[in-house]
Protein backbone atom coordinates (compact mmCIF):
# COMPACT_ATOMS: atom_id res chain seq x y z
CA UNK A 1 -152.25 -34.77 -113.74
CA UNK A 2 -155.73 -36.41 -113.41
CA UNK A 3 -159.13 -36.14 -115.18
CA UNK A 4 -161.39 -36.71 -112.49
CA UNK A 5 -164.72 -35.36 -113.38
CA UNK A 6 -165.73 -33.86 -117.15
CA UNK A 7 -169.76 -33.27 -117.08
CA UNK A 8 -172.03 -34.53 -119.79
CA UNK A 9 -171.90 -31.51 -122.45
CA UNK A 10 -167.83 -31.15 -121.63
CA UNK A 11 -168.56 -27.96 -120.39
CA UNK A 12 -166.40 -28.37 -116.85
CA UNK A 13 -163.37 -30.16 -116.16
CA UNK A 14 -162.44 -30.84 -113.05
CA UNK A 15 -158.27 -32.12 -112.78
CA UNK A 16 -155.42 -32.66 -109.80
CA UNK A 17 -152.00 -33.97 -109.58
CA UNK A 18 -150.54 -35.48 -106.88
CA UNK A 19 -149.14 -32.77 -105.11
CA UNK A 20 -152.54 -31.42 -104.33
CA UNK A 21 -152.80 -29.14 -106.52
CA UNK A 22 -156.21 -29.02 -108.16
CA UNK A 23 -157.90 -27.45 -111.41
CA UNK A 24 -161.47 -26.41 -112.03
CA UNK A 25 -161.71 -25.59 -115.74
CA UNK A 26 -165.05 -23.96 -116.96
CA UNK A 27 -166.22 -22.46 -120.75
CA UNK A 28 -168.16 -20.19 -118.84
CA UNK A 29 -167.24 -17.00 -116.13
CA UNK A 30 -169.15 -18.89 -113.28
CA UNK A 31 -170.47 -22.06 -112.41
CA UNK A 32 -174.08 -22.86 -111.37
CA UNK A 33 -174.44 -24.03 -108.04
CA UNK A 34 -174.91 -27.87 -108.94
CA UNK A 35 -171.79 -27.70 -111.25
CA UNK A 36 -170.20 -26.05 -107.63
CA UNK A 37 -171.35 -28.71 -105.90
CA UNK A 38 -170.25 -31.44 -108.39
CA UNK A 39 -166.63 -29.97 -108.06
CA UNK A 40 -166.63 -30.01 -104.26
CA UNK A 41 -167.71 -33.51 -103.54
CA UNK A 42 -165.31 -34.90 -106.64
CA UNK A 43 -162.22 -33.17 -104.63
CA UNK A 44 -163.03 -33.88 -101.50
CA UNK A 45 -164.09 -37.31 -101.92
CA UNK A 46 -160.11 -37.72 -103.89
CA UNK A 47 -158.40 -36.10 -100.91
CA UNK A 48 -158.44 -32.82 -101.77
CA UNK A 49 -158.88 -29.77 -99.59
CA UNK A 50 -161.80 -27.67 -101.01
CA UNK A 51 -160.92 -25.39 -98.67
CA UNK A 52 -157.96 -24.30 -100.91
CA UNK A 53 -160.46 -23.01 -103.93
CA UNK A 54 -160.07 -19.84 -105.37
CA UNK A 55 -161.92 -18.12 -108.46
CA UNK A 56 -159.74 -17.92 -111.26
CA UNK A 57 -159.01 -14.23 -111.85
CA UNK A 58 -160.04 -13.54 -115.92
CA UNK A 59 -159.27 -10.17 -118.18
């Protein structure tokens, strides 16, 4: 696994691995759109298909 991208206030994580898997991790339910956007160019601009994104699904 990879750290590519932790904002200022450690507040969103953003982590792959090399098998393309990739990991958006968040203290809060949602992310504002420039956090979004953030996590979209760090992925694509490693290799990885944004595309694939999905919400997590909390309880």
């Amino acid at each position: 696994m990879w750290v590519f991208w932790v904002d200022a206030e450690y507040h969103v994580a953003v982590i792959g691995s090399p098998s393309g898997a990739a990991h958006v991790l968040s203290r809060e339910m949602s992310l504002p759109p420039d956090r979004q956007r953030a996590v979209h160019e760090i992925l694509a601009w490693n290799g990885y298909d944004v595309t694939r994104l999905r919400p997590a699904r909390r309880k």
